[in-house]
Every structure is written in C-alpha cells, then in structure tokens.
N, C-alpha and C. Protein backbone atom coordinates (compact mmCIF):
# COMPACT_ATOMS: atom_id res chain seq x y z
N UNK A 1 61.19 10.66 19.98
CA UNK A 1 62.48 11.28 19.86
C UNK A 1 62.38 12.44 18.86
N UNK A 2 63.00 13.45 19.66
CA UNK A 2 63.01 14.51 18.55
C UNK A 2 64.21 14.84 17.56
N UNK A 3 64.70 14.40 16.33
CA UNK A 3 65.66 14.83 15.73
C UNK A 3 65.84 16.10 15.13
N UNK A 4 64.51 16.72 14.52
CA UNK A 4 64.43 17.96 13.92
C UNK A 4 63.70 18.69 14.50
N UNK A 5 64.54 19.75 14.65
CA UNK A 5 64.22 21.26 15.10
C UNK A 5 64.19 22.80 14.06
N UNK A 6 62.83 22.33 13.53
CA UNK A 6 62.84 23.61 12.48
C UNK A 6 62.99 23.23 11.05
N UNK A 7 63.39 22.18 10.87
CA UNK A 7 63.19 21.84 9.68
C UNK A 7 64.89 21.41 9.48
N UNK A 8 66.07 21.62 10.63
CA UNK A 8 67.03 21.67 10.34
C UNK A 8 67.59 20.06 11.22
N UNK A 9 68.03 19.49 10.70
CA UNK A 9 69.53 18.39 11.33
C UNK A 9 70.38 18.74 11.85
N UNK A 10 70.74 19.03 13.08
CA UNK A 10 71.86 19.77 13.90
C UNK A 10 73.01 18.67 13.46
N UNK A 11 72.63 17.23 13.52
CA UNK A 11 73.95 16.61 13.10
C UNK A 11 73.93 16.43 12.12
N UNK A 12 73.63 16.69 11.08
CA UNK A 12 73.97 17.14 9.35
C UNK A 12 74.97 17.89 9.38
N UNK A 13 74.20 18.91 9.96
CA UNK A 13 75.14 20.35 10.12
C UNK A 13 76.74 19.96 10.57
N UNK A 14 76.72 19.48 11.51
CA UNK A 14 78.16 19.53 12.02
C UNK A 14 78.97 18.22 11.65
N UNK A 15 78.54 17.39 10.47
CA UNK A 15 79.02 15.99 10.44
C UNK A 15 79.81 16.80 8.57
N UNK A 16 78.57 17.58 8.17
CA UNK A 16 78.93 17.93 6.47
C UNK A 16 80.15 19.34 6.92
N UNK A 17 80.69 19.35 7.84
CA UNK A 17 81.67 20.76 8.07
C UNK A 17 82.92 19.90 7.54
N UNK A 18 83.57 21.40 6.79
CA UNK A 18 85.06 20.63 6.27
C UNK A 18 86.10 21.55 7.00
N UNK A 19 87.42 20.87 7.48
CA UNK A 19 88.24 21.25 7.97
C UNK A 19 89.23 21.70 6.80
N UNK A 20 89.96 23.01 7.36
CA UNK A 20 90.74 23.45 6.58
C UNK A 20 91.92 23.81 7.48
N UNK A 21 92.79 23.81 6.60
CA UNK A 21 94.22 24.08 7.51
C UNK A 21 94.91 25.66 7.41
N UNK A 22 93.88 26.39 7.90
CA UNK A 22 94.14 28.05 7.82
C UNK A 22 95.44 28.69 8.08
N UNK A 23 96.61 27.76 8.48
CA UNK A 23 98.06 28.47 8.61
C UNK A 23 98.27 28.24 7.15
N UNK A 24 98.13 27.25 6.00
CA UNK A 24 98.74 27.50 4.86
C UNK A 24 98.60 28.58 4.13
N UNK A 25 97.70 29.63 3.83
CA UNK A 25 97.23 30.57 3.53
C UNK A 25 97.42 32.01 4.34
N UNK A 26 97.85 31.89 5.51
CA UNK A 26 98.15 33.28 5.94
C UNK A 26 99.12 33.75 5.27
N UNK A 27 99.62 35.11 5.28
CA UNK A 27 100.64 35.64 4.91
C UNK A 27 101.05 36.68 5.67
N UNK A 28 101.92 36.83 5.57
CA UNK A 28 102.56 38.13 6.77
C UNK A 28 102.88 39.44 5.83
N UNK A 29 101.99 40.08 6.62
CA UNK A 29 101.90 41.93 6.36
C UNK A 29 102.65 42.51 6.77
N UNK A 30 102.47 43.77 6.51
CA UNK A 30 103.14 44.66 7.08
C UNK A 30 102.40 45.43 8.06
N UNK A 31 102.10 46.25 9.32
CA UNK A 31 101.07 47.28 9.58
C UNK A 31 101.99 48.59 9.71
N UNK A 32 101.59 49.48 9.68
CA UNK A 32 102.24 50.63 10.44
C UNK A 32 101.51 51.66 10.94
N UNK A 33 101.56 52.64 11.38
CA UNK A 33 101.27 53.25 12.38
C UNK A 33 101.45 54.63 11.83
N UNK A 34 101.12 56.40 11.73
CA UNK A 34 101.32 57.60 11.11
C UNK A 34 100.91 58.23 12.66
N UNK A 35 101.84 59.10 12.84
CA UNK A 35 101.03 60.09 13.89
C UNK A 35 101.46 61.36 13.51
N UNK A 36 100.42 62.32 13.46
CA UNK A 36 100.58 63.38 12.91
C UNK A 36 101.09 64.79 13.58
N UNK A 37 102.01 65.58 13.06
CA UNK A 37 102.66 66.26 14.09
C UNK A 37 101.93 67.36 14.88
N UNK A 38 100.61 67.68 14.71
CA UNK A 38 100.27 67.90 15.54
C UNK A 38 99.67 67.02 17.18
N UNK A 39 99.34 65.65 16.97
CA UNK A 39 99.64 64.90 17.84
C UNK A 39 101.16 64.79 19.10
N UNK A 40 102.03 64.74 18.07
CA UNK A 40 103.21 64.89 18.06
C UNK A 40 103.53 66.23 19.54
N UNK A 41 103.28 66.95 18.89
CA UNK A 41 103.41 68.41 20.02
C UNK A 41 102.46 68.46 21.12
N UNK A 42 101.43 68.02 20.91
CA UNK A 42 100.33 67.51 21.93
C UNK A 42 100.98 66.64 23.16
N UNK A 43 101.31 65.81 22.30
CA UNK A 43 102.44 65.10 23.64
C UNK A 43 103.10 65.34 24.04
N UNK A 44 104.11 66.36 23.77
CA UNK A 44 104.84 66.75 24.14
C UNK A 44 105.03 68.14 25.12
N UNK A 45 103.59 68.76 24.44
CA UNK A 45 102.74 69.74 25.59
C UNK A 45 102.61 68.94 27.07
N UNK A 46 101.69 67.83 27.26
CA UNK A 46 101.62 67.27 28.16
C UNK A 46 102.45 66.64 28.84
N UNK A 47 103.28 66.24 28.10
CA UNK A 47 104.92 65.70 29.09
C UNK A 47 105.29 67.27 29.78
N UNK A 48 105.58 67.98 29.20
CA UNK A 48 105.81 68.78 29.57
C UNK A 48 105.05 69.36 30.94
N UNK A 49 103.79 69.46 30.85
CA UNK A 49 102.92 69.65 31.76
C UNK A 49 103.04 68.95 32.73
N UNK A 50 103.03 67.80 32.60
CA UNK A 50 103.26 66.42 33.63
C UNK A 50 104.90 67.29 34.54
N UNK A 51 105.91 67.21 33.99
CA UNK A 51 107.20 67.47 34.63
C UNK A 51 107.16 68.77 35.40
N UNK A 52 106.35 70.10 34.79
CA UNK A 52 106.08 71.31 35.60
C UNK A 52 104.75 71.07 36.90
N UNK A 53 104.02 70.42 36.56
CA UNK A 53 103.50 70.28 37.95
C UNK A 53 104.54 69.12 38.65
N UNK A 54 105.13 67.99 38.42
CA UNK A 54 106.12 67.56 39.56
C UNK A 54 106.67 68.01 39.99
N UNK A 55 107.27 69.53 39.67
CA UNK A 55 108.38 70.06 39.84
C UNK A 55 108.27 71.13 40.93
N UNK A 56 108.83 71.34 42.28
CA UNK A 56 108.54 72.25 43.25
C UNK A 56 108.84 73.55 42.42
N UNK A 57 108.25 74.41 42.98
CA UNK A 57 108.39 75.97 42.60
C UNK A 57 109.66 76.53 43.20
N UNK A 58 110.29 75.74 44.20
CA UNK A 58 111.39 76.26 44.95
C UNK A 58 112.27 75.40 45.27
N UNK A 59 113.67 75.29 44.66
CA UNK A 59 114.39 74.84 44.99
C UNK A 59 115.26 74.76 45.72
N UNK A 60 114.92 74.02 47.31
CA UNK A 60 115.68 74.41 48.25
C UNK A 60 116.95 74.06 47.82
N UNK A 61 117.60 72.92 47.58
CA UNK A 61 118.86 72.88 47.27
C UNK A 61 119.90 74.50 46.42
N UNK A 62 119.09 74.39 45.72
CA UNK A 62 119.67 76.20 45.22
C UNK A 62 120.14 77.20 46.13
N UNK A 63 118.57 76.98 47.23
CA UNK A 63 118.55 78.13 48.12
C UNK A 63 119.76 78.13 49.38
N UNK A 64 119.55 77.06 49.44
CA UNK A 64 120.39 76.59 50.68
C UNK A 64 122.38 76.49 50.55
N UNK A 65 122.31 76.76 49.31
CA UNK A 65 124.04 77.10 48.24
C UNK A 65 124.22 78.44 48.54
N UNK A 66 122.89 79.31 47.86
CA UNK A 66 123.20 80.33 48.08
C UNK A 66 123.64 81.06 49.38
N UNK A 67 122.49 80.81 50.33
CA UNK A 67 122.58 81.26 51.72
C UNK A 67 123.90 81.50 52.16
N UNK A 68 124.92 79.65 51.94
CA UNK A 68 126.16 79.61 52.63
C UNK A 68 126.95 80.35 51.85
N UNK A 69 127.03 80.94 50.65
CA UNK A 69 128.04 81.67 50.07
C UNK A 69 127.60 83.16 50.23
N UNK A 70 126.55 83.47 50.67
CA UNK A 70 126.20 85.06 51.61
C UNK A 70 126.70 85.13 52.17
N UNK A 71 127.22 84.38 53.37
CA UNK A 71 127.72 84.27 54.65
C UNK A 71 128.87 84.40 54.55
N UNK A 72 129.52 84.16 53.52
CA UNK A 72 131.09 84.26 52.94
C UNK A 72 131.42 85.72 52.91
N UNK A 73 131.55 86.52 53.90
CA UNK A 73 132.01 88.03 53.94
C UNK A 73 132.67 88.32 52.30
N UNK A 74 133.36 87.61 52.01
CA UNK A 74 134.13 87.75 50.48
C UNK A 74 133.46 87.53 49.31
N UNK A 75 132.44 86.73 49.31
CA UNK A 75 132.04 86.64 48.47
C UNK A 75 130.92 87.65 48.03
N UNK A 76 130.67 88.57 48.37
CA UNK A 76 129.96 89.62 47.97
C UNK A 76 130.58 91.21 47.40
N UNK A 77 131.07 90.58 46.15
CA UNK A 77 131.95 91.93 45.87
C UNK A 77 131.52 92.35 44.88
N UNK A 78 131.73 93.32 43.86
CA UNK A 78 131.39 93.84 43.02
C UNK A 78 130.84 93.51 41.94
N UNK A 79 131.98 92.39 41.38
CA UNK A 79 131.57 91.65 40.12
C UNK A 79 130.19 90.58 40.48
N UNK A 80 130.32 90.20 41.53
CA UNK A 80 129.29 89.43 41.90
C UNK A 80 127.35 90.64 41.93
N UNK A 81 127.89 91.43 42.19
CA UNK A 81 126.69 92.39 42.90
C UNK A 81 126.35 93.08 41.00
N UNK A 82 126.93 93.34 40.15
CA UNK A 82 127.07 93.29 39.20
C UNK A 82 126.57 92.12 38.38
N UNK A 83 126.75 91.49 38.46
CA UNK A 83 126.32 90.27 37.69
C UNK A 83 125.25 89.56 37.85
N UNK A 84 124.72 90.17 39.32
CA UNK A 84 123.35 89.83 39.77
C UNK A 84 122.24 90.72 38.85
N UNK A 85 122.98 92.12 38.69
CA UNK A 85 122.09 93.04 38.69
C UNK A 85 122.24 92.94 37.19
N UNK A 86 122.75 92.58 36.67
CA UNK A 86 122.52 92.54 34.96
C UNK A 86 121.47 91.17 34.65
N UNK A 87 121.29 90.30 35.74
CA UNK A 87 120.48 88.98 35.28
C UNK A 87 119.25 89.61 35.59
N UNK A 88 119.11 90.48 36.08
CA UNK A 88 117.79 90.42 36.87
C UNK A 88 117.33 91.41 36.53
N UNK A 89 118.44 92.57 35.39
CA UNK A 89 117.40 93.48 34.14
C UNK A 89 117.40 92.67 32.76
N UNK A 90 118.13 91.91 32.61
CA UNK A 90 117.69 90.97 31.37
C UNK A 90 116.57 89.87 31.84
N UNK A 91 116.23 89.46 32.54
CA UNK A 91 114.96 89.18 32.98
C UNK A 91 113.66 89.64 32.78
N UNK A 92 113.66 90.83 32.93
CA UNK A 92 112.68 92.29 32.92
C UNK A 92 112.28 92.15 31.61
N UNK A 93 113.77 91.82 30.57
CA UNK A 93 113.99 92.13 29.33
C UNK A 93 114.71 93.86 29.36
N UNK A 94 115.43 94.50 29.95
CA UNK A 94 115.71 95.77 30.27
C UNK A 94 117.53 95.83 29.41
C-alpha cells in the first residue's frame, strides 16, 4: 500500500484544514466607476453615428406633404416663394 507520495500525507493534509466562517468578516464597500469626458463625447460621437447611418437621406414622408401642397394652385404665392428663397440663401450662409 502506498500512503506517501513525495514525502507528503494527502490525508494529513486535508484532515489538519480548519474551517472558517468567511461571511463574519466581509464588509461591504463601496466601488465606483469615473468616466472621463472625453470618453463621454466619444459616445456620444458614436450614438450619433449609429442614428445618421439609420437614418434615410430622404424623407419621403416630407416629400410626399410637399408635393400635395404644390398642387394646391393657392398655395404658391409670394410669401411662400419668398420664404423659400430666404431659407435656401441662409443655407449658402448668403
């Protein structure tokens, strides 16, 4: 019969182990967390990014408003033709 392996008692070993009751001794911490604002804008770059590629380049719903109020003989009058033409040199930046 072989009891020793190496010079060691495997059941020594595990007969001389003492149990301890490791919940009496914990204590409760605190952790927290720092993210730095350049992180901060990083994410918020990429959200951003994320929502402009979901986003069609063309909004038919827009388009399809507009169309029917072209068609409106009346609705193409001055102030309107005017008000186009001032969005679309502040656009320019003009």
């Amino acid at each position: 019969m072989i009891d020793k392996i190496g010079g060691i008692n495997s059941l020594n070993n595990v007969q001389n182990t003492h149990r301890t009751n490791g919940t009496d001794n914990v204590s409760a911490g605190t952790d927290s967390i720092n993210v730095s604002e350049e992180a901060k804008e990083m994410a918020e770059v990429y959200y951003m990014k994320q929502v402009a590629a979901n986003t069609p380049d063309v909004r038919a719903d827009r388009v399809a408003e507009i169309r029917e109020k072209i068609k409106d003989p009346s609705y193409l009058n001055d102030a309107v033709i005017n008000s186009t033409a001032d969005r679309i040199m502040t656009s320019f930046g003009l």
